[in-house]
PDB file of N, CA and C in Angstrom:
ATOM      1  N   UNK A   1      11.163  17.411 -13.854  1.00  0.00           N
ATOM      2  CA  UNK A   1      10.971  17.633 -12.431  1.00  0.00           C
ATOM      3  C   UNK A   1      11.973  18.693 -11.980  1.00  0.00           C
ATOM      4  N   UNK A   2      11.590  19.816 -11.364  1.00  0.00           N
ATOM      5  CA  UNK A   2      12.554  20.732 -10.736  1.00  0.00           C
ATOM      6  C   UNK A   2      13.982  19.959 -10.128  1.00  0.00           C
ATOM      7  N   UNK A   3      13.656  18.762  -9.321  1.00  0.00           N
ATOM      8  CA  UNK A   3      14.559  18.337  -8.513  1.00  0.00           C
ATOM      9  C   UNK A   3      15.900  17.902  -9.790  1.00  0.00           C
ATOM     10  N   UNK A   4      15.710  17.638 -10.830  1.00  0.00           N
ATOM     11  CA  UNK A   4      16.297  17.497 -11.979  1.00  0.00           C
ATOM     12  C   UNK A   4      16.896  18.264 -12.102  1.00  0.00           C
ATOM     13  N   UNK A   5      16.367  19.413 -12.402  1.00  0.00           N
ATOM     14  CA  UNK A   5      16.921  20.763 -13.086  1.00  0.00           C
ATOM     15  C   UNK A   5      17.937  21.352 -11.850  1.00  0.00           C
ATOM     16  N   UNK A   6      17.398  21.193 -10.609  1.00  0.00           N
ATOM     17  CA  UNK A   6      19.250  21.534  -9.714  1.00  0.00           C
ATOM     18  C   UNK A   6      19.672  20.770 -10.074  1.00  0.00           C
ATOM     19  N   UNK A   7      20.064  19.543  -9.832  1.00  0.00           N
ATOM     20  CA  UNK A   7      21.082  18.424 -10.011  1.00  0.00           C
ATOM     21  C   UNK A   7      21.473  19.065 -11.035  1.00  0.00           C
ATOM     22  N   UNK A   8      20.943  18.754 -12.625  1.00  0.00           N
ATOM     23  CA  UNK A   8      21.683  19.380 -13.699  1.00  0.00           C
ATOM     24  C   UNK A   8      22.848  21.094 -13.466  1.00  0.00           C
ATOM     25  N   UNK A   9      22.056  21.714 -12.900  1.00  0.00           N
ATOM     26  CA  UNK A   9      22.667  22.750 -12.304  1.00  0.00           C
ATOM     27  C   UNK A   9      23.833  22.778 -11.498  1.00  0.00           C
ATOM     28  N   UNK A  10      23.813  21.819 -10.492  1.00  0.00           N
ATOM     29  CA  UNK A  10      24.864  21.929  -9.631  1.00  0.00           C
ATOM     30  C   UNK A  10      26.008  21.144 -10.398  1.00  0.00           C
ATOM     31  N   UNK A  11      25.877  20.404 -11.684  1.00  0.00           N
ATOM     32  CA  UNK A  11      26.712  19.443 -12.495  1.00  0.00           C
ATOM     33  C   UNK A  11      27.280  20.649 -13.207  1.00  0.00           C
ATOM     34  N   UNK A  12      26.424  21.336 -13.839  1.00  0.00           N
ATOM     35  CA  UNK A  12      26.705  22.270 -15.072  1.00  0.00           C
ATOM     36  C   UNK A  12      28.072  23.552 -14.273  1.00  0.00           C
ATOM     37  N   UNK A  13      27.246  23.517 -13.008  1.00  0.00           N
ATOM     38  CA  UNK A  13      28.112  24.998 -12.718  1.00  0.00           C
ATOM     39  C   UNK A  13      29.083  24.760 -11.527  1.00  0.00           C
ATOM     40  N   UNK A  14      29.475  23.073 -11.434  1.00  0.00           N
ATOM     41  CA  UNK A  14      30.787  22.814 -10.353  1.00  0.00           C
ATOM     42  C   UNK A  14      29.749  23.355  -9.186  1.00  0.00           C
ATOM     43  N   UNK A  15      28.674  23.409  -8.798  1.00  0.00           N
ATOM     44  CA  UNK A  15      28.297  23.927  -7.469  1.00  0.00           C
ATOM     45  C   UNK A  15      28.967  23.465  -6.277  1.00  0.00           C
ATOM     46  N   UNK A  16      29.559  23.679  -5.781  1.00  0.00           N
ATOM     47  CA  UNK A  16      30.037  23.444  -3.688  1.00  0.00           C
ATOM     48  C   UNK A  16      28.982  23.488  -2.515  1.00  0.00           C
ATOM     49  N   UNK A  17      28.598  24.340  -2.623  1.00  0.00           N
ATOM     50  CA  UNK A  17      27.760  24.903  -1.712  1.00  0.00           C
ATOM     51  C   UNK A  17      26.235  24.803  -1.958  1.00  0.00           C
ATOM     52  N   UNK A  18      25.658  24.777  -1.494  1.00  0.00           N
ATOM     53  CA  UNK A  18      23.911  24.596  -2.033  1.00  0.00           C
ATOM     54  C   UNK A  18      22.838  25.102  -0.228  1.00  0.00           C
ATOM     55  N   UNK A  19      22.093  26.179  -0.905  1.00  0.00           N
ATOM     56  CA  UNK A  19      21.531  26.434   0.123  1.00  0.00           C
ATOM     57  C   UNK A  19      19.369  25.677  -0.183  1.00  0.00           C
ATOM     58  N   UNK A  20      18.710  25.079   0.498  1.00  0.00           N
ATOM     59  CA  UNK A  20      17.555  24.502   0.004  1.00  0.00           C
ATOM     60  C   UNK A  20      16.609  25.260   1.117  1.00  0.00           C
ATOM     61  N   UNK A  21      15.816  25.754   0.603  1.00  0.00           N
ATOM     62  CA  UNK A  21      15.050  26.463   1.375  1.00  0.00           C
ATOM     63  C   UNK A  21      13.403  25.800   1.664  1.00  0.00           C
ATOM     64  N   UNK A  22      12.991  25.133   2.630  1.00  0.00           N
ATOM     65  CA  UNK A  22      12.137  24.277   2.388  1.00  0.00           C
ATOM     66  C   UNK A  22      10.980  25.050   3.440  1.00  0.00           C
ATOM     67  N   UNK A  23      11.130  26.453   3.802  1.00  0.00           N
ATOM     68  CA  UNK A  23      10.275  27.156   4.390  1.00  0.00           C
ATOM     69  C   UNK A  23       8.987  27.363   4.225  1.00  0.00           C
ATOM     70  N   UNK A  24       8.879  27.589   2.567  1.00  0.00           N
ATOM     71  CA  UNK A  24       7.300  27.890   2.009  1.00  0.00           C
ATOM     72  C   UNK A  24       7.277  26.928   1.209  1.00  0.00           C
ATOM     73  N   UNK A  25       7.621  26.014   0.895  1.00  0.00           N
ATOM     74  CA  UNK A  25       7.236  24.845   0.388  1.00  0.00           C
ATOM     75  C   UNK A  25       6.313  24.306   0.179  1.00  0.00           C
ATOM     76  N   UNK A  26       5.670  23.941  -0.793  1.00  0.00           N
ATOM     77  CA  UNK A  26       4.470  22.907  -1.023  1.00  0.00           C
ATOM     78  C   UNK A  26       4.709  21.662  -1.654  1.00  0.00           C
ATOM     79  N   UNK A  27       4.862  20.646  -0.699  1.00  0.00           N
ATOM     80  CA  UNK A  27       4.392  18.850  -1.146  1.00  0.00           C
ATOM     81  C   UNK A  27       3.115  18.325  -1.425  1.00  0.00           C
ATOM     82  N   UNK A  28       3.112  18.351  -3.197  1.00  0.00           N
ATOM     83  CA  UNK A  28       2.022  17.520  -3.653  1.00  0.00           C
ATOM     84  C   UNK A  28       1.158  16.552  -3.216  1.00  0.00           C
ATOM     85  N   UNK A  29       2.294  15.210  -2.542  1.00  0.00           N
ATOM     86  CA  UNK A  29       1.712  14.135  -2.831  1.00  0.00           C
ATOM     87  C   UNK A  29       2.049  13.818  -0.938  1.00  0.00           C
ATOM     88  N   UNK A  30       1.185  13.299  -0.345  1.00  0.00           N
ATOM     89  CA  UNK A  30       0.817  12.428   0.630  1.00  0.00           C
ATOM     90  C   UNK A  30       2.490  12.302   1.236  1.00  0.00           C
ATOM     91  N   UNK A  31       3.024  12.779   2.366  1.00  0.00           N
ATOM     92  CA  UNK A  31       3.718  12.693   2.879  1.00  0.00           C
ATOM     93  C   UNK A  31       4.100  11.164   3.581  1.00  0.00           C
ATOM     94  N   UNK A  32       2.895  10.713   3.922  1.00  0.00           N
ATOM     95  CA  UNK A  32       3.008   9.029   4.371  1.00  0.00           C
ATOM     96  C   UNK A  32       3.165   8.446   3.425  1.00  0.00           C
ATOM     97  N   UNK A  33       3.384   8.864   2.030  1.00  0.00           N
ATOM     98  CA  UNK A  33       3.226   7.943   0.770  1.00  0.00           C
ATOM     99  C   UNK A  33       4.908   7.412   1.059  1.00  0.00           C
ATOM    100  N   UNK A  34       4.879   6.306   0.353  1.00  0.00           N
ATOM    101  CA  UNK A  34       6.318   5.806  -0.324  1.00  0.00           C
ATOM    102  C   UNK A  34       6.926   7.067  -1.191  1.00  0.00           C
ATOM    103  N   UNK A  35       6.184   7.112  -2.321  1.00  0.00           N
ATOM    104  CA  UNK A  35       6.317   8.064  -3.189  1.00  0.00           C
ATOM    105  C   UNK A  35       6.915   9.062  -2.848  1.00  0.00           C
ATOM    106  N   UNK A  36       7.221  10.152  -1.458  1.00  0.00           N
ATOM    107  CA  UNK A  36       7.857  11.553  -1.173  1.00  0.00           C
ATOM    108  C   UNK A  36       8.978  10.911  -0.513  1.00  0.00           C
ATOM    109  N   UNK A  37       9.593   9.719  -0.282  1.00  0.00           N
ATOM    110  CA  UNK A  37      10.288   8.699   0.170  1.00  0.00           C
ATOM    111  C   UNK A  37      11.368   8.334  -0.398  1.00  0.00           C
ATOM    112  N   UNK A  38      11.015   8.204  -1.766  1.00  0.00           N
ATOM    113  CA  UNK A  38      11.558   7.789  -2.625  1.00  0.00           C
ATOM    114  C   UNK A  38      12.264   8.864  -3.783  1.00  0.00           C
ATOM    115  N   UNK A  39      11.029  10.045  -3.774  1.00  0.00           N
ATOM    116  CA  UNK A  39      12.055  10.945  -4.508  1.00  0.00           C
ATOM    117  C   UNK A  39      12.773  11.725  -3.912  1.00  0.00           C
ATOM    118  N   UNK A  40      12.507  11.456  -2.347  1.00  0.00           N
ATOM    119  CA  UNK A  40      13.975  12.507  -1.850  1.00  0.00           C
ATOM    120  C   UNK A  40      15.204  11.101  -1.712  1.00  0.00           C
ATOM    121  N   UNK A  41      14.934  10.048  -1.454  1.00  0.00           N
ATOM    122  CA  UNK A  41      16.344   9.386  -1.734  1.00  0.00           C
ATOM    123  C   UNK A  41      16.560   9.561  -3.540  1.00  0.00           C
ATOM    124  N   UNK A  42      16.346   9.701  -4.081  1.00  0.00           N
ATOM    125  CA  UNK A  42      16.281   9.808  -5.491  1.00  0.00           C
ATOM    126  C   UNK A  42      17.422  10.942  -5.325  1.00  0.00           C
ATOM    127  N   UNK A  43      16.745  11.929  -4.878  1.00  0.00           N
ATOM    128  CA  UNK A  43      17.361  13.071  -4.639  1.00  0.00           C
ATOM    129  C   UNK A  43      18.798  13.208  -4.151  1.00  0.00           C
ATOM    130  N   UNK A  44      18.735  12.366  -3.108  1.00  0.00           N
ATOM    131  CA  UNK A  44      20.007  12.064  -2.328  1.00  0.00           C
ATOM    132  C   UNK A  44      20.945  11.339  -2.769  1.00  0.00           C
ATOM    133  N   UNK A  45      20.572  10.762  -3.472  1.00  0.00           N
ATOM    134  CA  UNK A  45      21.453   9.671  -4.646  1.00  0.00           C
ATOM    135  C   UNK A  45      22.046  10.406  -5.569  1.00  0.00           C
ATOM    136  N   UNK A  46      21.576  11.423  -6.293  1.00  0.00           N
ATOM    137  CA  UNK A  46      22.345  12.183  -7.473  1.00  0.00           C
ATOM    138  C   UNK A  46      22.546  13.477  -7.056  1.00  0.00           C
ATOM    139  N   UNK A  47      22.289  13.550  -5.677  1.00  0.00           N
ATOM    140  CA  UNK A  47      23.476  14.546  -4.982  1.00  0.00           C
ATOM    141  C   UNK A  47      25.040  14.101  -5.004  1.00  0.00           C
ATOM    142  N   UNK A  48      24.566  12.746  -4.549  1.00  0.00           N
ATOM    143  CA  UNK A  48      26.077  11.905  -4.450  1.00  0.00           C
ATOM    144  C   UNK A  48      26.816  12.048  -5.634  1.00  0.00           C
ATOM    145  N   UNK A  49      26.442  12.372  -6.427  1.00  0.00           N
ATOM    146  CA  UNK A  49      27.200  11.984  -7.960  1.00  0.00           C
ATOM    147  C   UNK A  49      27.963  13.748  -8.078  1.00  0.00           C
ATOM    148  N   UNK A  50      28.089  14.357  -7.471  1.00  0.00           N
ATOM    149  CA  UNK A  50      28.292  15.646  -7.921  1.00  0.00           C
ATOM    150  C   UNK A  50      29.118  15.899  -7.141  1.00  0.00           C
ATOM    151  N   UNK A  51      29.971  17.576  -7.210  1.00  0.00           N
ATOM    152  CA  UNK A  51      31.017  17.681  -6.431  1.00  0.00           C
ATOM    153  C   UNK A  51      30.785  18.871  -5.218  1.00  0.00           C
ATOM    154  N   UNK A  52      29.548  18.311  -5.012  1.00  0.00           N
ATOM    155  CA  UNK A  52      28.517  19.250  -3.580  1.00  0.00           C
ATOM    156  C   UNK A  52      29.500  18.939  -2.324  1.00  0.00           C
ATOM    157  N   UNK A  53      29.920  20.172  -1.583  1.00  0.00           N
ATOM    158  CA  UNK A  53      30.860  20.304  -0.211  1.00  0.00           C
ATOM    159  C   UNK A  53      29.910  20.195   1.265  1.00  0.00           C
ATOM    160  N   UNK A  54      28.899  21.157   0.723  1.00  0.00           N
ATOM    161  CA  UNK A  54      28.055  21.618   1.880  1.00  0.00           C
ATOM    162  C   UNK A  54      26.719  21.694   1.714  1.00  0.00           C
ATOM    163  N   UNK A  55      25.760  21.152   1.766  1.00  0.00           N
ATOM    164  CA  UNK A  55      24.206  21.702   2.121  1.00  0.00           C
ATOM    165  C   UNK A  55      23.523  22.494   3.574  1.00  0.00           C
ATOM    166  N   UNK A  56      23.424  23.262   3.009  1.00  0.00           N
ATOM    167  CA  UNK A  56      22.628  24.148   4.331  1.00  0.00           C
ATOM    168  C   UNK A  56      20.694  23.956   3.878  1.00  0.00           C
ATOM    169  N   UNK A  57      20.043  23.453   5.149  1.00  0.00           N
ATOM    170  CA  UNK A  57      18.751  23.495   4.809  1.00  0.00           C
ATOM    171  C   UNK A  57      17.288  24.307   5.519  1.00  0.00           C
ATOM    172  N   UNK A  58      16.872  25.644   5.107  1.00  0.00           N
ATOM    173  CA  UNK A  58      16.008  25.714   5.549  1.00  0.00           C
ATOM    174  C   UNK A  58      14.635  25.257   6.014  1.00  0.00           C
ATOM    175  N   UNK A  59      14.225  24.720   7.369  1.00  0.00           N
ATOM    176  CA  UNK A  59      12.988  23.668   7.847  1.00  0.00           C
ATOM    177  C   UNK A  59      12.533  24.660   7.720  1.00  0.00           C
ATOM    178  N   UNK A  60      10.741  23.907   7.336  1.00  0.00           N
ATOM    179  CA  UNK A  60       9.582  24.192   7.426  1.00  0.00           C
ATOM    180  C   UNK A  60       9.227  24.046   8.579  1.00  0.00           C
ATOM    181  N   UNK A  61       8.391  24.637   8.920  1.00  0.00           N
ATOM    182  CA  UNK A  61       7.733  24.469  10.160  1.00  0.00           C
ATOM    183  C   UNK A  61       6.254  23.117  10.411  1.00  0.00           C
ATOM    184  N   UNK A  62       6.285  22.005   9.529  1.00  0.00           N
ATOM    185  CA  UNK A  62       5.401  21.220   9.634  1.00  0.00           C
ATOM    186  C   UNK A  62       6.360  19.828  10.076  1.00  0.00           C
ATOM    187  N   UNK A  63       6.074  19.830  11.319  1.00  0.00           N
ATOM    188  CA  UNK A  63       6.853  18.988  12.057  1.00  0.00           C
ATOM    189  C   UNK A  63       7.117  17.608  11.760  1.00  0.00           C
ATOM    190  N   UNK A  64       5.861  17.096  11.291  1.00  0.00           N
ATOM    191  CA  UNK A  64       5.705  15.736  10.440  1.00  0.00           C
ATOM    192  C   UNK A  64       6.628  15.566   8.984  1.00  0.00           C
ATOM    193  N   UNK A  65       6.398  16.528   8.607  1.00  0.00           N
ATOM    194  CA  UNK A  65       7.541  16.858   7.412  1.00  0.00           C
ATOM    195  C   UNK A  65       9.022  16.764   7.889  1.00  0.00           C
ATOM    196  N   UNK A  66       9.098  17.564   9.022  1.00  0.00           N
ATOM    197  CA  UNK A  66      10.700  17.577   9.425  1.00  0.00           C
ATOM    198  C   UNK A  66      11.138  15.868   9.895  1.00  0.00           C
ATOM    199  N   UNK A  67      10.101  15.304  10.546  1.00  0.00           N
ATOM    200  CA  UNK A  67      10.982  14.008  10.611  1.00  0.00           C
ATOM    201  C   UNK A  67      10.909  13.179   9.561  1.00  0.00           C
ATOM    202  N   UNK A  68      10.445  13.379   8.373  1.00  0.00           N
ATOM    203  CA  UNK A  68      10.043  12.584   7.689  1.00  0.00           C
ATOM    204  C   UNK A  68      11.133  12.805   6.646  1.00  0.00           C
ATOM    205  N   UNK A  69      11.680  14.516   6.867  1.00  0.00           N
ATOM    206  CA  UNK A  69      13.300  14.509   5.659  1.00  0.00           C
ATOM    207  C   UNK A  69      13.773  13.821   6.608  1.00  0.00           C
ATOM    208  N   UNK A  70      14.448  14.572   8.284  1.00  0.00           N
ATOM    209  CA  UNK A  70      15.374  13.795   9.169  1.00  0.00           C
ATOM    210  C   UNK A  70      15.663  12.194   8.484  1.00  0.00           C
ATOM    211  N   UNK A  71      14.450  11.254   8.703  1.00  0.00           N
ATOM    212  CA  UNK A  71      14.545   9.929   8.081  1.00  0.00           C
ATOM    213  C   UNK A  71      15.356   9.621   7.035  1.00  0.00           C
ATOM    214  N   UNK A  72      14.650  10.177   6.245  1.00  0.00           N
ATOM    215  CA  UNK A  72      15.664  10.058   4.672  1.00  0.00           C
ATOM    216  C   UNK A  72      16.660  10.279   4.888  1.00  0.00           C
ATOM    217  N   UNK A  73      17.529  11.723   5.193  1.00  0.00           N
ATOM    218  CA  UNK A  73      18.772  11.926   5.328  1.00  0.00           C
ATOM    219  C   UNK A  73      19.470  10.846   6.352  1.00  0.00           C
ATOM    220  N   UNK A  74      18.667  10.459   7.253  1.00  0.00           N
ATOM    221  CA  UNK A  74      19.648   9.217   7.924  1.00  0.00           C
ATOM    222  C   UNK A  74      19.888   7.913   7.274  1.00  0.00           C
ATOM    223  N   UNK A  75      18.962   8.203   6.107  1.00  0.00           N
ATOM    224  CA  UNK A  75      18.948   6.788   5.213  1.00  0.00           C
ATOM    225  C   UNK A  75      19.936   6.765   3.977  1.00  0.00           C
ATOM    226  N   UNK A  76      20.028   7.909   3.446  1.00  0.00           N
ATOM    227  CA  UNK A  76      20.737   8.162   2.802  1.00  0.00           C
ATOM    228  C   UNK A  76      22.347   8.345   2.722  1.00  0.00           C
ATOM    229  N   UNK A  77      22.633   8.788   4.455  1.00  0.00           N
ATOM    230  CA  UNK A  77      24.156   9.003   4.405  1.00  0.00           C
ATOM    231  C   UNK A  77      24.644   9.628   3.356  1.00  0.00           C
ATOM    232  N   UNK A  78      24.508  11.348   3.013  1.00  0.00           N
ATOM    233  CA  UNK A  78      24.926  11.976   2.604  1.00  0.00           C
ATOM    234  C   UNK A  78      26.749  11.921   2.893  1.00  0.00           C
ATOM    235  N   UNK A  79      27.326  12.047   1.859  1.00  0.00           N
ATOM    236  CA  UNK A  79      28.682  12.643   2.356  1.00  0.00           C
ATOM    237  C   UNK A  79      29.357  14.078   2.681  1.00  0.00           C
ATOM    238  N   UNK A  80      28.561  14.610   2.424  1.00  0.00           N
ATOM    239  CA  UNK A  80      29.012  16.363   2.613  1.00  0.00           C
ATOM    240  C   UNK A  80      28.241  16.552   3.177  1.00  0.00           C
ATOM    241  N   UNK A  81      28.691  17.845   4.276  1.00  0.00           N
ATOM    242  CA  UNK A  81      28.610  18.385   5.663  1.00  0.00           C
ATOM    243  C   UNK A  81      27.060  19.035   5.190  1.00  0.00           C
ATOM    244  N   UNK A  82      25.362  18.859   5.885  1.00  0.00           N
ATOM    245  CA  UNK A  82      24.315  19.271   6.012  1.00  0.00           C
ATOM    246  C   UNK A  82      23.787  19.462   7.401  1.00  0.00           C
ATOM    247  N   UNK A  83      23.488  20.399   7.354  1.00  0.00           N
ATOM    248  CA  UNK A  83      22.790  21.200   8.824  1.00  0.00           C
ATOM    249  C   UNK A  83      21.749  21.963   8.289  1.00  0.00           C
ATOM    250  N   UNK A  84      21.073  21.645   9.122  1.00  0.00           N
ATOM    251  CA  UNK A  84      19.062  22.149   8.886  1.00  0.00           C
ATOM    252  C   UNK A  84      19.339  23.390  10.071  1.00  0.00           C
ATOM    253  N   UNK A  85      18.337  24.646   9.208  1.00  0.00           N
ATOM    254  CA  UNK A  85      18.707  26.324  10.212  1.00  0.00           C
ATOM    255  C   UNK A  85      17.187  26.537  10.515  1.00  0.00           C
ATOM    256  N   UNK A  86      17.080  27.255  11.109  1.00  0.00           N
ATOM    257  CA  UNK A  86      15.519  27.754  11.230  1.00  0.00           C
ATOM    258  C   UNK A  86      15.038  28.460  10.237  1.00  0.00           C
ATOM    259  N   UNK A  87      16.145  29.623   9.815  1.00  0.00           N
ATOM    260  CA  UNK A  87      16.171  31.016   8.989  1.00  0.00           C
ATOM    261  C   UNK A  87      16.873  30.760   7.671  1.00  0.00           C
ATOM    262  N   UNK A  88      16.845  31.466   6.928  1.00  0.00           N
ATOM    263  CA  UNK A  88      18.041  31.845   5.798  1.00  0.00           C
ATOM    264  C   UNK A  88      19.107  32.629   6.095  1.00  0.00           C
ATOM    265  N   UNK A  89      19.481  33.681   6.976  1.00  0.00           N
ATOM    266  CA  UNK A  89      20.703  33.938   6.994  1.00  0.00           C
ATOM    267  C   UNK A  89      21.328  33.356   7.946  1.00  0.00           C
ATOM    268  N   UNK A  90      20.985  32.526   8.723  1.00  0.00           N
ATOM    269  CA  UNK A  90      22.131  31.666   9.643  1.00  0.00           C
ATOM    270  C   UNK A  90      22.488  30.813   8.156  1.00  0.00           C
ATOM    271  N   UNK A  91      21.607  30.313   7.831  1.00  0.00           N
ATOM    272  CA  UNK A  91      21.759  28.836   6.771  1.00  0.00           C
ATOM    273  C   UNK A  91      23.107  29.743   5.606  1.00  0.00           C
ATOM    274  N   UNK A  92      23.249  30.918   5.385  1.00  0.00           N
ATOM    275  CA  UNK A  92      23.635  31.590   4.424  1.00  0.00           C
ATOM    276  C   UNK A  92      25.053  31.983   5.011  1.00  0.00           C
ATOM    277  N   UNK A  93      25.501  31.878   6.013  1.00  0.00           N
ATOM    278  CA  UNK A  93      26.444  32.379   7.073  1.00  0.00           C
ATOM    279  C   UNK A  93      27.225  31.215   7.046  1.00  0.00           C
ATOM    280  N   UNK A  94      26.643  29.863   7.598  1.00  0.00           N
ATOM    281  CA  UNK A  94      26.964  28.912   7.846  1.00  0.00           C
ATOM    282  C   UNK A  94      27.688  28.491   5.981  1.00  0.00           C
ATOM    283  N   UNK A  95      26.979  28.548   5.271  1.00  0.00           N
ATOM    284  CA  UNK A  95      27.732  28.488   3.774  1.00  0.00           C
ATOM    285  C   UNK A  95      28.646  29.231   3.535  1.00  0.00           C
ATOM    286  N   UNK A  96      28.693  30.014   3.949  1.00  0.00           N
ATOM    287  CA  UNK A  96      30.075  31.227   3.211  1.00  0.00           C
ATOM    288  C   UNK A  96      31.104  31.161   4.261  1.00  0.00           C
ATOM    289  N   UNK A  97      30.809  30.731   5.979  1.00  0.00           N
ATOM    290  CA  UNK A  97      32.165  30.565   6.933  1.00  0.00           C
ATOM    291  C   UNK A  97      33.330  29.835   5.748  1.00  0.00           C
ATOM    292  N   UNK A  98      34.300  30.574   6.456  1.00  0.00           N
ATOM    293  CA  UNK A  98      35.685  30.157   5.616  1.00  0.00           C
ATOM    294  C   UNK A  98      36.269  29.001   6.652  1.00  0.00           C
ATOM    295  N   UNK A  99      36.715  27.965   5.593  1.00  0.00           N
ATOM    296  CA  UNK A  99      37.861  26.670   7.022  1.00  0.00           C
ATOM    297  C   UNK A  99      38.358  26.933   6.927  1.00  0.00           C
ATOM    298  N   UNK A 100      39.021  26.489   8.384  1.00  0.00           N
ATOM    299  CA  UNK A 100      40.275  26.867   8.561  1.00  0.00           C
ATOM    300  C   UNK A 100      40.677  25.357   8.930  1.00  0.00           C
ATOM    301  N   UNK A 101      42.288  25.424   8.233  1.00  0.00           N
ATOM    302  CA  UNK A 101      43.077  24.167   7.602  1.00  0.00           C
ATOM    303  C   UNK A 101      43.345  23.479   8.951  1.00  0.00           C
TER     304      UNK A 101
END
């Protein structure tokens, strides 16, 4: 499963930062299903395991979709800082701002 192959990725290469672009996206399977439910907490679960700082996320524009991540991510309680952008270069801006201590 792709969603695999980041995780492995963000393990392999210390990732921090992660930008997800969910703009042109295509979901297979039935959005009301359990099933798209379950593999984004899946998802959200072995995010947790890694040493991810920040997610920035580009929304799609299918509104039913947007509350239906919203959900998950409130279910999930991510620990690192995620904010959903309209665009890619706010989302890309917002990743590279430097903190300040």
């Amino acid at each position: 499963m792709c969603l695999d192959v980041i995780i492995t990725n963000i393990r392999i290469y210390d990732i921090k930062k992660l930008l997800l672009d969910s703009s042109n996206s295509i979901v297979d399977i039935d959005e009301d299903d359990e099933a798209y439910k379950a593999i984004a907490m899946n998802f959200g679960m072995a995010l947790m395991g890694t040493r991810l700082k920040k997610i920035a996320r580009v929304e799609s524009t299918d509104s039913e979709r947007e509350a239906k991540s919203a959900e998950v991510r409130q279910q999930a309680n991510l620990p690192m800082e995620f904010r959903n952008f309209s665009n890619r270069t706010d989302a890309m801006n917002w990743l590279l701002e430097k903190q300040v201590a």
